[in-house]
C-alpha atoms as a PDB file:
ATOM      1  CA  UNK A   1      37.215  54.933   2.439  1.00  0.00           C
ATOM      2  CA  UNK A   2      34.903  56.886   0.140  1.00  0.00           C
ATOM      3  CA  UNK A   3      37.070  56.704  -2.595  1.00  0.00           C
ATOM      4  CA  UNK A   4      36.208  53.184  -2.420  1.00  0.00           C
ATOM      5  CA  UNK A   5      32.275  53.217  -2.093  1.00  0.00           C
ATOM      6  CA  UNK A   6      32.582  55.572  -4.925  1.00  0.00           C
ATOM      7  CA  UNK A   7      34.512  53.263  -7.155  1.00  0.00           C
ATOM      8  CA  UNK A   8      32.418  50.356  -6.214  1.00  0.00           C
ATOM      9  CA  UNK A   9      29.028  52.210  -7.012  1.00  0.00           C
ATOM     10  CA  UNK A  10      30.422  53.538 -10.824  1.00  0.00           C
ATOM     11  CA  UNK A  11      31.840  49.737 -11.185  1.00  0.00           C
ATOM     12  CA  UNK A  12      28.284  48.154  -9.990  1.00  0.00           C
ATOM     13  CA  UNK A  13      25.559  50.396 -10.913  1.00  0.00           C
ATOM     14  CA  UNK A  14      26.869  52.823 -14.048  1.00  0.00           C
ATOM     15  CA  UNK A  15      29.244  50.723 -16.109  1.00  0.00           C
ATOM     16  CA  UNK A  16      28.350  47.729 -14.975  1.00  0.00           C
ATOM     17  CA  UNK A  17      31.887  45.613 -15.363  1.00  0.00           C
ATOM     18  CA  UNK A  18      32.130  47.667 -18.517  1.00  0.00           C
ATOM     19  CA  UNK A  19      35.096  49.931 -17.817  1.00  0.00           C
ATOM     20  CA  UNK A  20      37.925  49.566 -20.150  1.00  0.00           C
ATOM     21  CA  UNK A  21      40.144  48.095 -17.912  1.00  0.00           C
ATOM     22  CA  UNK A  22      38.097  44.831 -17.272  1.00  0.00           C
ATOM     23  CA  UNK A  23      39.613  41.636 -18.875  1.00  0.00           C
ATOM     24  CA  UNK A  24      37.197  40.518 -21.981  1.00  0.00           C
ATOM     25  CA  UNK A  25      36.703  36.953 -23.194  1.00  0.00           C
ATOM     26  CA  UNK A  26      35.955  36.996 -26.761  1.00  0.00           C
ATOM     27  CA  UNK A  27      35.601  32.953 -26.198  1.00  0.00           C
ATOM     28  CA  UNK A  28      34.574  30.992 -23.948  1.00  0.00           C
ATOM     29  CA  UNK A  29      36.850  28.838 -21.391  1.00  0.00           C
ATOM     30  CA  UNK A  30      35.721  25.691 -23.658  1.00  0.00           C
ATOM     31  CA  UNK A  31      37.415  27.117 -26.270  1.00  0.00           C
ATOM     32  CA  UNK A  32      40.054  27.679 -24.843  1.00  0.00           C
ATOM     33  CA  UNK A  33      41.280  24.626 -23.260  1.00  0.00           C
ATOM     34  CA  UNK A  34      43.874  23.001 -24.689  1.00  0.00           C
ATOM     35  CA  UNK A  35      43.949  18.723 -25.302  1.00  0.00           C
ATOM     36  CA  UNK A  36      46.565  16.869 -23.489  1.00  0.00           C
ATOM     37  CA  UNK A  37      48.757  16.540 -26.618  1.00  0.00           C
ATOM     38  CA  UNK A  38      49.319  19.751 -26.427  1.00  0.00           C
ATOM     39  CA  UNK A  39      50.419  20.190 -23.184  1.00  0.00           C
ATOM     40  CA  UNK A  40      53.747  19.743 -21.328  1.00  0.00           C
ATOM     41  CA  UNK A  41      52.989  18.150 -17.387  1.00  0.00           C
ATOM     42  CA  UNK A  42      54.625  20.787 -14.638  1.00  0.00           C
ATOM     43  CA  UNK A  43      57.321  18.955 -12.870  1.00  0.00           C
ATOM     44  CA  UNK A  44      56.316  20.651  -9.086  1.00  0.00           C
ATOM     45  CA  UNK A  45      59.394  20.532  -6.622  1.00  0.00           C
ATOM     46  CA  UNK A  46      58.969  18.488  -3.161  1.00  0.00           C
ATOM     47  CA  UNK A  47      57.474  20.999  -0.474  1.00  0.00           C
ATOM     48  CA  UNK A  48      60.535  22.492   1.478  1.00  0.00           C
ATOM     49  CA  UNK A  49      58.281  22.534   4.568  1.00  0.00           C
ATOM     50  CA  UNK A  50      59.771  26.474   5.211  1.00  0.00           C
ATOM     51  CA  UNK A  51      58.143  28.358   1.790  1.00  0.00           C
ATOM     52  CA  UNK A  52      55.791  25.629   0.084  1.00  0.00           C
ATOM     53  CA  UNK A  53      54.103  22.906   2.071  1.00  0.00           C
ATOM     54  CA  UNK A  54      52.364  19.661   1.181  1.00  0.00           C
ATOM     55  CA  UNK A  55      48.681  19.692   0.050  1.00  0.00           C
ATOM     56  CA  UNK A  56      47.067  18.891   3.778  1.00  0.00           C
ATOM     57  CA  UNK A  57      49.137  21.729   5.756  1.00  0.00           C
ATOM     58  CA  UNK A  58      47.978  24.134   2.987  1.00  0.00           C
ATOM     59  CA  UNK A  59      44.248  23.179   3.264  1.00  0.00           C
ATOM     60  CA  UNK A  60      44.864  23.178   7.665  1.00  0.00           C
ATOM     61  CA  UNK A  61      46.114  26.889   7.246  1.00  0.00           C
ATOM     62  CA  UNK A  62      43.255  27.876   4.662  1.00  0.00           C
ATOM     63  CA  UNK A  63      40.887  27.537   7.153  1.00  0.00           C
ATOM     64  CA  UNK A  64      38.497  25.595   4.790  1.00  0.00           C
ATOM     65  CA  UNK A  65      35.777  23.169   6.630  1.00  0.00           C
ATOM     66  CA  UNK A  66      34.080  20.832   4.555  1.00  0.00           C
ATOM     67  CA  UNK A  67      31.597  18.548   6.441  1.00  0.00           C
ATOM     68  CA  UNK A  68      32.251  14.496   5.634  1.00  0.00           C
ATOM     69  CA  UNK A  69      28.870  14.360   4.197  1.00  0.00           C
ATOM     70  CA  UNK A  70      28.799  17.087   2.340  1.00  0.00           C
ATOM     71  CA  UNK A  71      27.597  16.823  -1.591  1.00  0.00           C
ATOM     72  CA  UNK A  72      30.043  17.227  -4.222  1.00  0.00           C
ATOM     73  CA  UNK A  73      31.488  20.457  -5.743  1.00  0.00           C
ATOM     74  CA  UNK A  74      30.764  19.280  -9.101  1.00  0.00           C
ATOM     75  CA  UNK A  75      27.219  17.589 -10.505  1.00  0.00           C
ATOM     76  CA  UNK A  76      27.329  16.008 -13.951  1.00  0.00           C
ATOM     77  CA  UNK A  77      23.845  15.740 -15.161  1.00  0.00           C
ATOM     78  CA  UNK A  78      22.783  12.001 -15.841  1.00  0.00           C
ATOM     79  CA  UNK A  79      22.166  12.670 -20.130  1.00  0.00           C
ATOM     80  CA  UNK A  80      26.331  13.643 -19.702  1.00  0.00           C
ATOM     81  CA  UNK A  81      27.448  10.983 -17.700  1.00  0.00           C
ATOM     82  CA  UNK A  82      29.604   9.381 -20.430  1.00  0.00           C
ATOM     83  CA  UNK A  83      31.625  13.284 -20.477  1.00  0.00           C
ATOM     84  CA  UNK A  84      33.953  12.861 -17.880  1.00  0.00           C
ATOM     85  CA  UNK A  85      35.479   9.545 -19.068  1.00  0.00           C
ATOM     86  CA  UNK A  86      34.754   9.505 -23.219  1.00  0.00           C
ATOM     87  CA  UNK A  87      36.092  13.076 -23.540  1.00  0.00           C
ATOM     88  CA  UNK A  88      37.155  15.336 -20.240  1.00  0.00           C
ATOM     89  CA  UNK A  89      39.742  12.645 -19.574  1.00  0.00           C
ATOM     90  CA  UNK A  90      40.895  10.906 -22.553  1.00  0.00           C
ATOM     91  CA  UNK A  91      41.109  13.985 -24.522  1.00  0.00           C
ATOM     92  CA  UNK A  92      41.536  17.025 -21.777  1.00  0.00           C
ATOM     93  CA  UNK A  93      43.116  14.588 -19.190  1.00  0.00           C
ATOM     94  CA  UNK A  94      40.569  15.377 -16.308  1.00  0.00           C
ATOM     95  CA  UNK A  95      40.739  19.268 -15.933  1.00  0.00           C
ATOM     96  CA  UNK A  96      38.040  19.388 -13.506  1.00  0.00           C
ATOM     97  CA  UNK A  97      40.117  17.255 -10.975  1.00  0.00           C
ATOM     98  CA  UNK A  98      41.956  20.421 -10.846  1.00  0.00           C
ATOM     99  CA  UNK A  99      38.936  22.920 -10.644  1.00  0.00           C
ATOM    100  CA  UNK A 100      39.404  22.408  -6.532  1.00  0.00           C
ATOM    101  CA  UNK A 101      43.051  23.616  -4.966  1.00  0.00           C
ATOM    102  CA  UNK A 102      42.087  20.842  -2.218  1.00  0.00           C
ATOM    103  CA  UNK A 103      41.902  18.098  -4.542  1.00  0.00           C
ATOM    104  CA  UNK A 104      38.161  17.122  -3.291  1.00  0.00           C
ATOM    105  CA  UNK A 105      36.185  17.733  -5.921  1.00  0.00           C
ATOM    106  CA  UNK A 106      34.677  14.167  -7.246  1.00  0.00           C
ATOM    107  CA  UNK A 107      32.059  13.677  -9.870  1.00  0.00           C
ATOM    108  CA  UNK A 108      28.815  12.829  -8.321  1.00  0.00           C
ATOM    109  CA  UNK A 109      26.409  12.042 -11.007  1.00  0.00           C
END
């Protein structure tokens, strides 16, 4: 158990996410997304109902509560409301439709 608070206090307070085996990102995720034309779709098999299940027993099991009124997960600020549909989805195909495992993230601008 000490061994732990130890690790945590060099990792928080002297390096500071600066130990040598923390992943770097010498870009940012931006550049690193790749356009649709590049990509090949994943071809997911039908849940077997015993190992993978469907997306609204997954969600059940999580545990997650989302209210019905609750805002959106993602904001798109009203000077960038053309993003989503001029580039995100005709050039990236809609990543952020994927950002959310439960499928309920929806643009609220």
């Amino acid at each position: 158990f000490y061994g732990f608070m130890l690790y945590s206090a060099l990792e928080a307070f002297i390096l500071k996410g600066r130990g040598w085996w923390t992943f770097r990102n010498d870009k940012p995720d931006s550049a690193r997304t790749a356009k649709k034309d590049q990509c090949t779709p994943i071809e997911y098999p039908k849940p077997d109902g015993v190992l993978t299940f469907d997306l609204l027993t997954n969600l059940q099991r999580s545990g997650t509560y989302h209210d019905d009124d609750q805002p959106s997960h993602l904001v798109v600020k009203e000077h960038m409301a053309e993003v989503p549909v001029d580039v995100s989805f005709s050039e990236y195909d809609g990543p952020e439709g994927r950002f959310c495992p439960a499928k309920v993230t929806l643009l609220r601008y």
